[in-house]
C-alpha atoms as a PDB file:
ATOM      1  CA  UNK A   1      43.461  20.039  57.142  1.00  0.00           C
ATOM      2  CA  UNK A   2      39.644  21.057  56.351  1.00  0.00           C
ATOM      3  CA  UNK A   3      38.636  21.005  53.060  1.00  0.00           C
ATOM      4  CA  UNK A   4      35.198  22.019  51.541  1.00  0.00           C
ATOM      5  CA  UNK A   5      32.585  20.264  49.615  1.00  0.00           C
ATOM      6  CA  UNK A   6      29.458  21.452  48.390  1.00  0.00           C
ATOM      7  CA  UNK A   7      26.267  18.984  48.540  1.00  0.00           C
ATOM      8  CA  UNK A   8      24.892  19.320  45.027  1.00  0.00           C
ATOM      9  CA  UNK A   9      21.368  18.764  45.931  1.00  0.00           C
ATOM     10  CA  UNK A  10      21.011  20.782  48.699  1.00  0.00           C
ATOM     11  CA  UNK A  11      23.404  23.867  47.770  1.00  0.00           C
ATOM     12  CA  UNK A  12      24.744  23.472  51.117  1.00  0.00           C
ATOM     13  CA  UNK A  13      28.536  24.079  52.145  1.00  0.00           C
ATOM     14  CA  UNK A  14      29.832  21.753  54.131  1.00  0.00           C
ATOM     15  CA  UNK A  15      33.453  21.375  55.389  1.00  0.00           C
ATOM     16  CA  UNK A  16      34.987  18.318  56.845  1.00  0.00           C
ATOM     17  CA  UNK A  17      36.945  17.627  60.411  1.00  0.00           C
ATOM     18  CA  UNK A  18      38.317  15.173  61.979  1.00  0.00           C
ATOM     19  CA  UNK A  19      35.132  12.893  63.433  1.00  0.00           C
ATOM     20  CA  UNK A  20      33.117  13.902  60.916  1.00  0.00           C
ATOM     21  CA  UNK A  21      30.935  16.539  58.907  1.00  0.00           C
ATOM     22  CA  UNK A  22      30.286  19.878  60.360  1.00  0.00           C
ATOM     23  CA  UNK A  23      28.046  22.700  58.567  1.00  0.00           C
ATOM     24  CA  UNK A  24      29.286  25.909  57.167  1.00  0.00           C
ATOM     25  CA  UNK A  25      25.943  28.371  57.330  1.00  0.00           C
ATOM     26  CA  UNK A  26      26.701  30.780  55.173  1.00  0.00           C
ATOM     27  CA  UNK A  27      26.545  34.324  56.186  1.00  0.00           C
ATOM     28  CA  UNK A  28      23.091  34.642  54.351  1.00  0.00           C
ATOM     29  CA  UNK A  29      22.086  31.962  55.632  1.00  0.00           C
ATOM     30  CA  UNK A  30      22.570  33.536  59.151  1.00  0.00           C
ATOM     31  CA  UNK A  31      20.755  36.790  58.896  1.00  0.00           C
ATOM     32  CA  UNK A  32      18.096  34.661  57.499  1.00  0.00           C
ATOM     33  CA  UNK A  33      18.074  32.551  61.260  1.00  0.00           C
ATOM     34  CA  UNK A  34      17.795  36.325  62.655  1.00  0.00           C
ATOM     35  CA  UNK A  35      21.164  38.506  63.975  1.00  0.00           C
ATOM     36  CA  UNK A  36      18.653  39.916  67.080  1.00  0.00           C
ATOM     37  CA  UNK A  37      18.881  39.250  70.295  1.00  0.00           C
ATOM     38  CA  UNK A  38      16.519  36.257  70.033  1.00  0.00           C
ATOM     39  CA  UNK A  39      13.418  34.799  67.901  1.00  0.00           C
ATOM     40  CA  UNK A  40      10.021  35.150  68.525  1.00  0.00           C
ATOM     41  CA  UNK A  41       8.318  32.416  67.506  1.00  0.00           C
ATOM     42  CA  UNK A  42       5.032  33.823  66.108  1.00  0.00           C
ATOM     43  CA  UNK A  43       6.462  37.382  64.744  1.00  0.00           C
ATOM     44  CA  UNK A  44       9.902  36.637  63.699  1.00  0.00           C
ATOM     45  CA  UNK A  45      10.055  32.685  62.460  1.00  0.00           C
ATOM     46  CA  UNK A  46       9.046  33.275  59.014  1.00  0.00           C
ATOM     47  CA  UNK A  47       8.989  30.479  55.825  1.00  0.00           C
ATOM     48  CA  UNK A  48      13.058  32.024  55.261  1.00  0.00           C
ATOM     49  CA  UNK A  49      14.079  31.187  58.772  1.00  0.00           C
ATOM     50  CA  UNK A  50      12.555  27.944  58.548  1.00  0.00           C
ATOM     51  CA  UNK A  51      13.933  27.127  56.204  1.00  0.00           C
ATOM     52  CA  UNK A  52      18.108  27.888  56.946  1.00  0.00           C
ATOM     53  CA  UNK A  53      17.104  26.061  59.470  1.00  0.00           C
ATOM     54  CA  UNK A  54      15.538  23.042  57.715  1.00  0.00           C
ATOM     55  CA  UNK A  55      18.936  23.614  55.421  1.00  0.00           C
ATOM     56  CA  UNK A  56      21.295  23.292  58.707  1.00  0.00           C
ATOM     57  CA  UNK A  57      19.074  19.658  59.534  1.00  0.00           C
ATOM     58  CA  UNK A  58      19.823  18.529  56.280  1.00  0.00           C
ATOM     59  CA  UNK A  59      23.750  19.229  56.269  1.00  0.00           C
ATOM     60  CA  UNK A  60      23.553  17.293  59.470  1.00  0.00           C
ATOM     61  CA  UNK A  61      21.625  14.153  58.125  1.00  0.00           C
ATOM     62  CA  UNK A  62      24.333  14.194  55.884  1.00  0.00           C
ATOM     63  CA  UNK A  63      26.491  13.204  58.592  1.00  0.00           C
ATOM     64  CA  UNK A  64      25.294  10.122  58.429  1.00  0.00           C
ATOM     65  CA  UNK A  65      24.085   9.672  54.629  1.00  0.00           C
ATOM     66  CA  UNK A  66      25.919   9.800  51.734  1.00  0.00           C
ATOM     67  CA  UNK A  67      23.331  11.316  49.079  1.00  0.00           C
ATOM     68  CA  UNK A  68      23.036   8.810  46.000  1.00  0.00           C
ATOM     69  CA  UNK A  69      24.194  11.114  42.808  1.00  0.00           C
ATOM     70  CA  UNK A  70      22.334   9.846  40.066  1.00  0.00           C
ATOM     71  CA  UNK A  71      21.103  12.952  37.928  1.00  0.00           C
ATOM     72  CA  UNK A  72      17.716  10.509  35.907  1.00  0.00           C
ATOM     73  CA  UNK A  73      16.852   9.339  39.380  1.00  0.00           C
ATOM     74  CA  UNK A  74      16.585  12.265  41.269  1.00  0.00           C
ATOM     75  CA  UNK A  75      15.601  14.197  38.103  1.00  0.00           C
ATOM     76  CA  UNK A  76      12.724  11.594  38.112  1.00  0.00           C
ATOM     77  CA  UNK A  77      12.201  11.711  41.889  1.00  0.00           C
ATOM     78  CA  UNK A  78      11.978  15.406  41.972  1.00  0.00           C
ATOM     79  CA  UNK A  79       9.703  15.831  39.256  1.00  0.00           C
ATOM     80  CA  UNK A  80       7.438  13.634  41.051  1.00  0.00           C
ATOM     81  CA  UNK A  81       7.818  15.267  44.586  1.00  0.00           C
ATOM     82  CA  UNK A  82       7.015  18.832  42.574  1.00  0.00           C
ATOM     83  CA  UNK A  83       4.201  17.489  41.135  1.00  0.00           C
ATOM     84  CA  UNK A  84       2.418  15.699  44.646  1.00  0.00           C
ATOM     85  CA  UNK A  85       3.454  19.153  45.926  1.00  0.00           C
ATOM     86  CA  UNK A  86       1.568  21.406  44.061  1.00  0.00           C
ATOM     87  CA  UNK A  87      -1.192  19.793  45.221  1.00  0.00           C
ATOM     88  CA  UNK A  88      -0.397  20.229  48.716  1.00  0.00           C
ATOM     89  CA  UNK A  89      -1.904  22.876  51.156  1.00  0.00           C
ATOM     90  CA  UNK A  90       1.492  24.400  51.048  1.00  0.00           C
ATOM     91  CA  UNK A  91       2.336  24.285  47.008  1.00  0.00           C
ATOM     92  CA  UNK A  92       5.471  26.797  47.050  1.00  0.00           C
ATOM     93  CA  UNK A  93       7.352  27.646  50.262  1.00  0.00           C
ATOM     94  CA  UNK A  94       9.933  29.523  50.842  1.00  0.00           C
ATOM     95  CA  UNK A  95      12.957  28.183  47.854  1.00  0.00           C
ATOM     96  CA  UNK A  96      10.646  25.394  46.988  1.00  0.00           C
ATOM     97  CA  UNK A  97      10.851  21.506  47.772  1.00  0.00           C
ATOM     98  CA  UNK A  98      13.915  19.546  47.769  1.00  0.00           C
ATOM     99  CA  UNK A  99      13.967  15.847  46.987  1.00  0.00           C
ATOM    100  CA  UNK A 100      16.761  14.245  47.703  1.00  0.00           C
ATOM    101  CA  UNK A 101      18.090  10.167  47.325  1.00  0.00           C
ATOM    102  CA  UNK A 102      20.170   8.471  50.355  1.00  0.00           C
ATOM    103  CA  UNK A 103      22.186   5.974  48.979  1.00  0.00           C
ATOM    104  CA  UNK A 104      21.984   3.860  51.971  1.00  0.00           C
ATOM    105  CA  UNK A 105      19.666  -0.372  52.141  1.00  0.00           C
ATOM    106  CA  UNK A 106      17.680   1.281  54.744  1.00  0.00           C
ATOM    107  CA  UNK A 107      13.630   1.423  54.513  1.00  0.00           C
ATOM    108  CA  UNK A 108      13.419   5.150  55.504  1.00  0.00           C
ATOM    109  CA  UNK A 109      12.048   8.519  54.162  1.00  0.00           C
ATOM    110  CA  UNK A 110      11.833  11.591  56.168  1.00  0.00           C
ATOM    111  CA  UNK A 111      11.138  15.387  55.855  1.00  0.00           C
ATOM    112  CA  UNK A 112      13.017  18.188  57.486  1.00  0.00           C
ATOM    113  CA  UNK A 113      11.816  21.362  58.098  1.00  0.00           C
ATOM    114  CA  UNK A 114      12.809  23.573  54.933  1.00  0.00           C
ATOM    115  CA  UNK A 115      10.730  21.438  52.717  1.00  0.00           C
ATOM    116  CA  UNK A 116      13.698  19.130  52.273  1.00  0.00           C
ATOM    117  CA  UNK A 117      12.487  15.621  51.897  1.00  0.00           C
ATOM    118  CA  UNK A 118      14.776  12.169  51.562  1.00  0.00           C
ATOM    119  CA  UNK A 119      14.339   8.937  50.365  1.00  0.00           C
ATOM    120  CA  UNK A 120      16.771   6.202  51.047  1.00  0.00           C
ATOM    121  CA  UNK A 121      17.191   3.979  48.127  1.00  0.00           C
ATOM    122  CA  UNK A 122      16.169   1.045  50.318  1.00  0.00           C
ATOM    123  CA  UNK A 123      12.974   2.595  50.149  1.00  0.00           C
ATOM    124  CA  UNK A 124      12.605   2.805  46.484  1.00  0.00           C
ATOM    125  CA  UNK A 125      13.417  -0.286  45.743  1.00  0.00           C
ATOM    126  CA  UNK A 126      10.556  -1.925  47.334  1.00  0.00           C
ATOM    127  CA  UNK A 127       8.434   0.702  45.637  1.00  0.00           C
ATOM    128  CA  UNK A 128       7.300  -1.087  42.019  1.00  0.00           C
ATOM    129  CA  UNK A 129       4.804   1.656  40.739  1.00  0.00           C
ATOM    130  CA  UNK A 130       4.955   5.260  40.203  1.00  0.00           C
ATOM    131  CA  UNK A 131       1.521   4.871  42.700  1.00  0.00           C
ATOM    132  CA  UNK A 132       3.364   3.701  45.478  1.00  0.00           C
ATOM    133  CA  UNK A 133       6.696   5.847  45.409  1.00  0.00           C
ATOM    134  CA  UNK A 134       3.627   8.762  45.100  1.00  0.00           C
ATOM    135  CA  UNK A 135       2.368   7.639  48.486  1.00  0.00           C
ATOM    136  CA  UNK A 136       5.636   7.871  50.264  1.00  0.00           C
ATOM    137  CA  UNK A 137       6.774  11.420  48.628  1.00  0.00           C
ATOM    138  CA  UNK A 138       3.036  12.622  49.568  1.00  0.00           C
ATOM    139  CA  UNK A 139       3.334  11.510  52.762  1.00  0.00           C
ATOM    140  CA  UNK A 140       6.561  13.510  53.683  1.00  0.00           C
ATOM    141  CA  UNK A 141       5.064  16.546  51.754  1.00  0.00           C
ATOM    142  CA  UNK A 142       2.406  15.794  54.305  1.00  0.00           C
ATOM    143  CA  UNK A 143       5.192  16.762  57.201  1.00  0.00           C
ATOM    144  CA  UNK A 144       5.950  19.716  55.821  1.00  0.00           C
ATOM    145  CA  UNK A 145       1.937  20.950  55.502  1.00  0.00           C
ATOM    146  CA  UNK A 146       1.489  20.339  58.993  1.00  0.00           C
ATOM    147  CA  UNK A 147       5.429  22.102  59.933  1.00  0.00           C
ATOM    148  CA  UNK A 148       5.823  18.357  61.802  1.00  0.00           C
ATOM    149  CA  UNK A 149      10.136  19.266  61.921  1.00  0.00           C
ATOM    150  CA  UNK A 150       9.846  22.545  62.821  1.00  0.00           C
ATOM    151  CA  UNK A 151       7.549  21.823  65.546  1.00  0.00           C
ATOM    152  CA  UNK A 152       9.931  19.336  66.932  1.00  0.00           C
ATOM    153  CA  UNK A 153      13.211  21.597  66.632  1.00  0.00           C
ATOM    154  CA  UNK A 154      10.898  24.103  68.913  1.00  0.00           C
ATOM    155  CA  UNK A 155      10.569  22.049  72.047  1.00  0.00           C
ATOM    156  CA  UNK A 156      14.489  20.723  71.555  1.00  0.00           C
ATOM    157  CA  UNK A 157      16.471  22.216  74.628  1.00  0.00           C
ATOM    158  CA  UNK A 158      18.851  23.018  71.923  1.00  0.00           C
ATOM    159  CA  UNK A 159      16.244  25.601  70.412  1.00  0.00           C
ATOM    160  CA  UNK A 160      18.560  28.474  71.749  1.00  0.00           C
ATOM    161  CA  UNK A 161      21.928  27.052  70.940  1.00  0.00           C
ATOM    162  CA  UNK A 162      20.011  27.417  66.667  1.00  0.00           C
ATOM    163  CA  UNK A 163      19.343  31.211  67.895  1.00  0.00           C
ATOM    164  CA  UNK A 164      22.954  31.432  68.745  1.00  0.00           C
ATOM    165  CA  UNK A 165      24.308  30.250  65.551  1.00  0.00           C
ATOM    166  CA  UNK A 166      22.144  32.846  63.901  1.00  0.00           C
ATOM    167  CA  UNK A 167      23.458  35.189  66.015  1.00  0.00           C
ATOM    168  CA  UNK A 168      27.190  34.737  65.723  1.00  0.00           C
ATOM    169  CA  UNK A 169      27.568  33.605  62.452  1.00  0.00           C
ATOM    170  CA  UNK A 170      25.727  36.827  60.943  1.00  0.00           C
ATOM    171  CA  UNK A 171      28.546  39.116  62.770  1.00  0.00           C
ATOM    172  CA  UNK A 172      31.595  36.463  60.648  1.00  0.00           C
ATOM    173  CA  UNK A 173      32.986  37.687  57.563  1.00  0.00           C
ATOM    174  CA  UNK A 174      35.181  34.832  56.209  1.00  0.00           C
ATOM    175  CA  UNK A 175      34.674  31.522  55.398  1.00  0.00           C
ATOM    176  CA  UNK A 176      37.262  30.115  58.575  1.00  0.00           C
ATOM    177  CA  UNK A 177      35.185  32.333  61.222  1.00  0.00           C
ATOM    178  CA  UNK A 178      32.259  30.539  59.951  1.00  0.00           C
ATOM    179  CA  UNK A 179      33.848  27.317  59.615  1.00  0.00           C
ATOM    180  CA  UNK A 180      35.372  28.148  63.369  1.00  0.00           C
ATOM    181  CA  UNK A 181      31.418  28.782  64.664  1.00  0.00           C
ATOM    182  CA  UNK A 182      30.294  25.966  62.891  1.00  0.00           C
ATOM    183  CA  UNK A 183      31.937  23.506  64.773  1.00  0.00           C
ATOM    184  CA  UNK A 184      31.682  25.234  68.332  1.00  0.00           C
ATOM    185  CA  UNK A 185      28.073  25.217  67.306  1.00  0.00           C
ATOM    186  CA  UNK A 186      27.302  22.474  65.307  1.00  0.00           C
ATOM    187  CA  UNK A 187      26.631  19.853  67.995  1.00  0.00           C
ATOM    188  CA  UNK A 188      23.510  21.865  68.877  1.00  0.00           C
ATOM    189  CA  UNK A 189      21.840  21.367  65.470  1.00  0.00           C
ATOM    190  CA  UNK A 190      23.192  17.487  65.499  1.00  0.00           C
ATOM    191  CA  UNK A 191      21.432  16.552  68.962  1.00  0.00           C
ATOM    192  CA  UNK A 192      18.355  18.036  67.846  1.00  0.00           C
ATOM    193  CA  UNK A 193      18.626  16.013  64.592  1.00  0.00           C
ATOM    194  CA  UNK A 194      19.201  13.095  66.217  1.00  0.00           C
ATOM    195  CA  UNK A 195      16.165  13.040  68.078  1.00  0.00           C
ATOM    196  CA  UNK A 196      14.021  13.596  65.060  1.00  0.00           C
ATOM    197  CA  UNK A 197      16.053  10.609  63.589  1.00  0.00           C
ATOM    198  CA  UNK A 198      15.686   8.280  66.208  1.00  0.00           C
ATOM    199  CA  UNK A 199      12.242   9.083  67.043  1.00  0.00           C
ATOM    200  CA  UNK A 200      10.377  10.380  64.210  1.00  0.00           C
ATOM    201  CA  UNK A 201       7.185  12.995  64.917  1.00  0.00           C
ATOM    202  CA  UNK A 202       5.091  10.684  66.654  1.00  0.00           C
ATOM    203  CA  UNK A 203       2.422   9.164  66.046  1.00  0.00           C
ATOM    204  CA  UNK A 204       0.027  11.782  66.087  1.00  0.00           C
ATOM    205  CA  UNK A 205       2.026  13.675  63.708  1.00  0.00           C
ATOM    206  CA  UNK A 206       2.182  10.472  61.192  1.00  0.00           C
ATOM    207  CA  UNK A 207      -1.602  10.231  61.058  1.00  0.00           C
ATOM    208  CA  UNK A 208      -1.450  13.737  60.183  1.00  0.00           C
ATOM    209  CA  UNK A 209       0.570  13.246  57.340  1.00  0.00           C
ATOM    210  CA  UNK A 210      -0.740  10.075  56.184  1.00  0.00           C
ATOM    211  CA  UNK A 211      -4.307  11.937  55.798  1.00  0.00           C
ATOM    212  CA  UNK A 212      -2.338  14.296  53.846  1.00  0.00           C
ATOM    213  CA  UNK A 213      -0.836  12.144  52.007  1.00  0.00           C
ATOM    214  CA  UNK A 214      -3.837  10.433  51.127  1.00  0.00           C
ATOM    215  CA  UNK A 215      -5.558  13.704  49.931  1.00  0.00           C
ATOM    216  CA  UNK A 216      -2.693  15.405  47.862  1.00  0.00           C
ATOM    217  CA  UNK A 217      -2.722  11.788  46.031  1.00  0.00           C
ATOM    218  CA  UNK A 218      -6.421  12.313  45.097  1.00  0.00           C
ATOM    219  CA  UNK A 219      -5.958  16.035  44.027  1.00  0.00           C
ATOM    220  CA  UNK A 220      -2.811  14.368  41.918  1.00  0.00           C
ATOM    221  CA  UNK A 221      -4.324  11.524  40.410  1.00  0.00           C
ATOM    222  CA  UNK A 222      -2.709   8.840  41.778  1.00  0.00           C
ATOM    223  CA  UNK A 223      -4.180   5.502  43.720  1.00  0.00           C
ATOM    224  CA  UNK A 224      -4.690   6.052  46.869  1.00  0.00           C
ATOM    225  CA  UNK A 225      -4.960   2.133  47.589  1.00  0.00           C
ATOM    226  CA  UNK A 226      -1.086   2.326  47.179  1.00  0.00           C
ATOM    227  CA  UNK A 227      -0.777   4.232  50.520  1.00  0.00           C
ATOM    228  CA  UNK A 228      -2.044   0.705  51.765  1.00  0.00           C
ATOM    229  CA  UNK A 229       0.274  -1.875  49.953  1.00  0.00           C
ATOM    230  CA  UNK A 230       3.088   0.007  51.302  1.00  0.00           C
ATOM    231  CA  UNK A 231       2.110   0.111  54.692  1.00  0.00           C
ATOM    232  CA  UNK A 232       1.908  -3.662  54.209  1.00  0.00           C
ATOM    233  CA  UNK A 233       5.031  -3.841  52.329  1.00  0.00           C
ATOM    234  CA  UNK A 234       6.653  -1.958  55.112  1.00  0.00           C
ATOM    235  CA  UNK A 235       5.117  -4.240  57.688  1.00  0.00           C
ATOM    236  CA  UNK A 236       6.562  -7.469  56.340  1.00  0.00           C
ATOM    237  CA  UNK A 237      10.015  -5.950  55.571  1.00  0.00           C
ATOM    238  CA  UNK A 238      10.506  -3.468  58.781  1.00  0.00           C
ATOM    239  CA  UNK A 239      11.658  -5.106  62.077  1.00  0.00           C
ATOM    240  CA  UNK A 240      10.560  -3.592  64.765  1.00  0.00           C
ATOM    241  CA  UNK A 241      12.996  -2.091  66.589  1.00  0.00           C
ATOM    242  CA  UNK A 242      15.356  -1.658  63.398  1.00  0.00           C
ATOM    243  CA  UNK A 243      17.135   1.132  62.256  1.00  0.00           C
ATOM    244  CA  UNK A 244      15.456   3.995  60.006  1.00  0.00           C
ATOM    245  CA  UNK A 245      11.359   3.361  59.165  1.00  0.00           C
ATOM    246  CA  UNK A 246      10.955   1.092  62.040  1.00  0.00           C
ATOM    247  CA  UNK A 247      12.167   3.252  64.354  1.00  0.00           C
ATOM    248  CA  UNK A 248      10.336   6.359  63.716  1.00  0.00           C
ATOM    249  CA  UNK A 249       6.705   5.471  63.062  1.00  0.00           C
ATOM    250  CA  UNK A 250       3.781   3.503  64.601  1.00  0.00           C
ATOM    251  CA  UNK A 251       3.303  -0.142  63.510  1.00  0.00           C
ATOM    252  CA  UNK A 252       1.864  -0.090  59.385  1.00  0.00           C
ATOM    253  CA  UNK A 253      -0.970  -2.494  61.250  1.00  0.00           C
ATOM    254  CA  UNK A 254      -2.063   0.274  63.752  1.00  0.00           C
ATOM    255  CA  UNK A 255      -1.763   3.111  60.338  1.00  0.00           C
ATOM    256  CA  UNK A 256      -3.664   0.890  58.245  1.00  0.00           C
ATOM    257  CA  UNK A 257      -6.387   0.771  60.559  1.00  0.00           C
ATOM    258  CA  UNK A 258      -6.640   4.672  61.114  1.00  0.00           C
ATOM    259  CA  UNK A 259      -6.566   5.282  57.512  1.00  0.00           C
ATOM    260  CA  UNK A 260      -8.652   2.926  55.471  1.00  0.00           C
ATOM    261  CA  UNK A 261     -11.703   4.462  55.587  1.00  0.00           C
ATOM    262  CA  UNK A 262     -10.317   7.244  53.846  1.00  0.00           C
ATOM    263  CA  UNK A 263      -9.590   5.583  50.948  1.00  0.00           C
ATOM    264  CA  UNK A 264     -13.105   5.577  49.014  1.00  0.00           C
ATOM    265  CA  UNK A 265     -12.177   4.334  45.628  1.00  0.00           C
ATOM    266  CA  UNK A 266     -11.507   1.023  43.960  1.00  0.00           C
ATOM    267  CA  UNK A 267      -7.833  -0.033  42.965  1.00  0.00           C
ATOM    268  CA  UNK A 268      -7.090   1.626  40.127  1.00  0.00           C
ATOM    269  CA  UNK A 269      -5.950  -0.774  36.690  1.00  0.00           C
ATOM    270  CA  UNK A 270      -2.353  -0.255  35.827  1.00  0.00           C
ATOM    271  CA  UNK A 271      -0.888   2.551  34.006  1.00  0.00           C
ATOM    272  CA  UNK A 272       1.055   1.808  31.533  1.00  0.00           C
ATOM    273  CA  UNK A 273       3.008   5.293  30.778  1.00  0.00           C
ATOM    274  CA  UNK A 274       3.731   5.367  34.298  1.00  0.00           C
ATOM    275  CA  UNK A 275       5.105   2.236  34.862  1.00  0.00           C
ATOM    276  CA  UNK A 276       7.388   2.640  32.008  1.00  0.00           C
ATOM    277  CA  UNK A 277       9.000   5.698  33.497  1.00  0.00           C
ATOM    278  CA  UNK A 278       9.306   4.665  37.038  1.00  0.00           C
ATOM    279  CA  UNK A 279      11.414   1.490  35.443  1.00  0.00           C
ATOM    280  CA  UNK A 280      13.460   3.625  33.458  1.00  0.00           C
ATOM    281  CA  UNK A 281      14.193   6.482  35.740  1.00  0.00           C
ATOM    282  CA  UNK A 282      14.770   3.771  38.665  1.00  0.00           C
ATOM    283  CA  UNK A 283      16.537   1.295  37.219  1.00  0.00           C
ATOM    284  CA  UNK A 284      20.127   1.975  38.763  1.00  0.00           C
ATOM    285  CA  UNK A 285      18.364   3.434  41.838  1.00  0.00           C
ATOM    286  CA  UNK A 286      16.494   0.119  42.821  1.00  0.00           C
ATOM    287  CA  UNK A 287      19.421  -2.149  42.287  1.00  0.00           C
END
């Protein structure tokens, strides 16, 4: 028996099987992946194919997180994320940003292309300022500036089983032909997801967005010195070779050292309104 449930923070339809999750593109979704006979990179992947795209990644990480539904956290969470982001280079893509909160212990945060950025709730709870969750947010806005997940779902050998779902699922009509696709189809997106799970952008594409990261945090207002006492947070907590954070990025050591000169100012003295509303906001979120 499949039955259908609809991620609230995402707007994604989802239906589950037996195994596991598989994703039900809608059939807007599909035209918007592109009912041709293929995609041309430059010409035809545009900010609305990226992101049913980036929307068919995040079904798929919800395969193996449950999203934490806590409307004053991610209320609070998204508010921030807006904020960093209209700072960014890229300040209103294609349906926006989309912050979302894992409810899973592990140290992680990741973007997906889409603009759709998670936070595990293992990672906000060793955040203690508004400053430092800032840093983490800003650095996954960071992905999305430089396109970090779509580059990586480009050079997957699974790139043309995404053009196929595009193409068949724009030529179903009801939702079991697009459930039926879905799951012929959906190991495609999943093995490309996995790799960008596993192993992260690279370390290239982290300095990347920790420069970002650094800068959108200026533009904002926020202390850039927090960038560095969650690196070192991260580095005492973070195993390497563990599961989420530790497993997709270079060493906080080896980050540290590549980004500290571009932190020019002096730590900034606390502030009081924000601490008060990252408490509040946070307070089941962090437990």
């Amino acid at each position: 028996m499949r039955s259908i449930i609809r991620a609230k923070s995402l707007g994604i339809v989802l239906s589950i099987r037996p195994g596991g999750w598989s994703l039900l593109l809608l059939v807007g979704a599909a035209m918007g992946l592109g009912g041709c006979a293929g995609i041309k990179w430059n010409k035809d992947f545009t900010p609305k194919n990226k992101y049913y795209i980036g929307r068919s990644v995040s079904a798929q990480v919800l395969n193996q997180y449950k999203v934490y539904e806590d409307p004053q956290a991610t209320r609070y969470v998204n508010l921030l994320g807006q904020t960093l982001a209209k700072f960014s280079d890229v300040p209103e893509p294609y349906k926006g940003y989309h912050f979302i909160i894992l409810d899973s212990p592990e140290v992680n945060a990741f973007a997906a292309p889409g603009s759709f950025i998670f936070v595990s709730r293992g990672m906000l709870r060793i955040c203690a300022t508004e400053d430092e969750l800032a840093a983490v947010l800003a650095h996954e806005i960071g992905h999305i500036q430089h396109e970090h997940g779509v580059k990586v779902i480009r050079k997957s050998r699974n790139w043309a089983g995404l053009v196929k779902i595009g193409k068949f699922i724009a030529q179903a009509t009801t939702d079991s032909e697009i459930a039926e696709l879905a799951d012929k189809f959906g190991d495609d997106i999943g093995n490309a997801v996995g790799t960008m799970l596993r192993k992260g952008y690279g370390r290239s594409a982290e300095k990347e967005a920790d420069s970002a990261g650094i800068e959108i945090m200026h533009r904002t207002g926020y202390d850039t010195n927090a960038v560095i006492t969650m690196l070192k947070k991260m580095e005492k907590r973070v195993k390497p070779g563990s599961t989420g954070f530790g497993s997709t990025h270079p060493s906080p050591s080896v980050r540290i050292d590549a980004i500290k000169s571009l932190i020019k100012s002096p730590p900034a003295k606390a502030n009081a309104a924000r601490q008060a509303r990252f408490d509040k906001a946070l307070m089941a979120a962090r437990q």
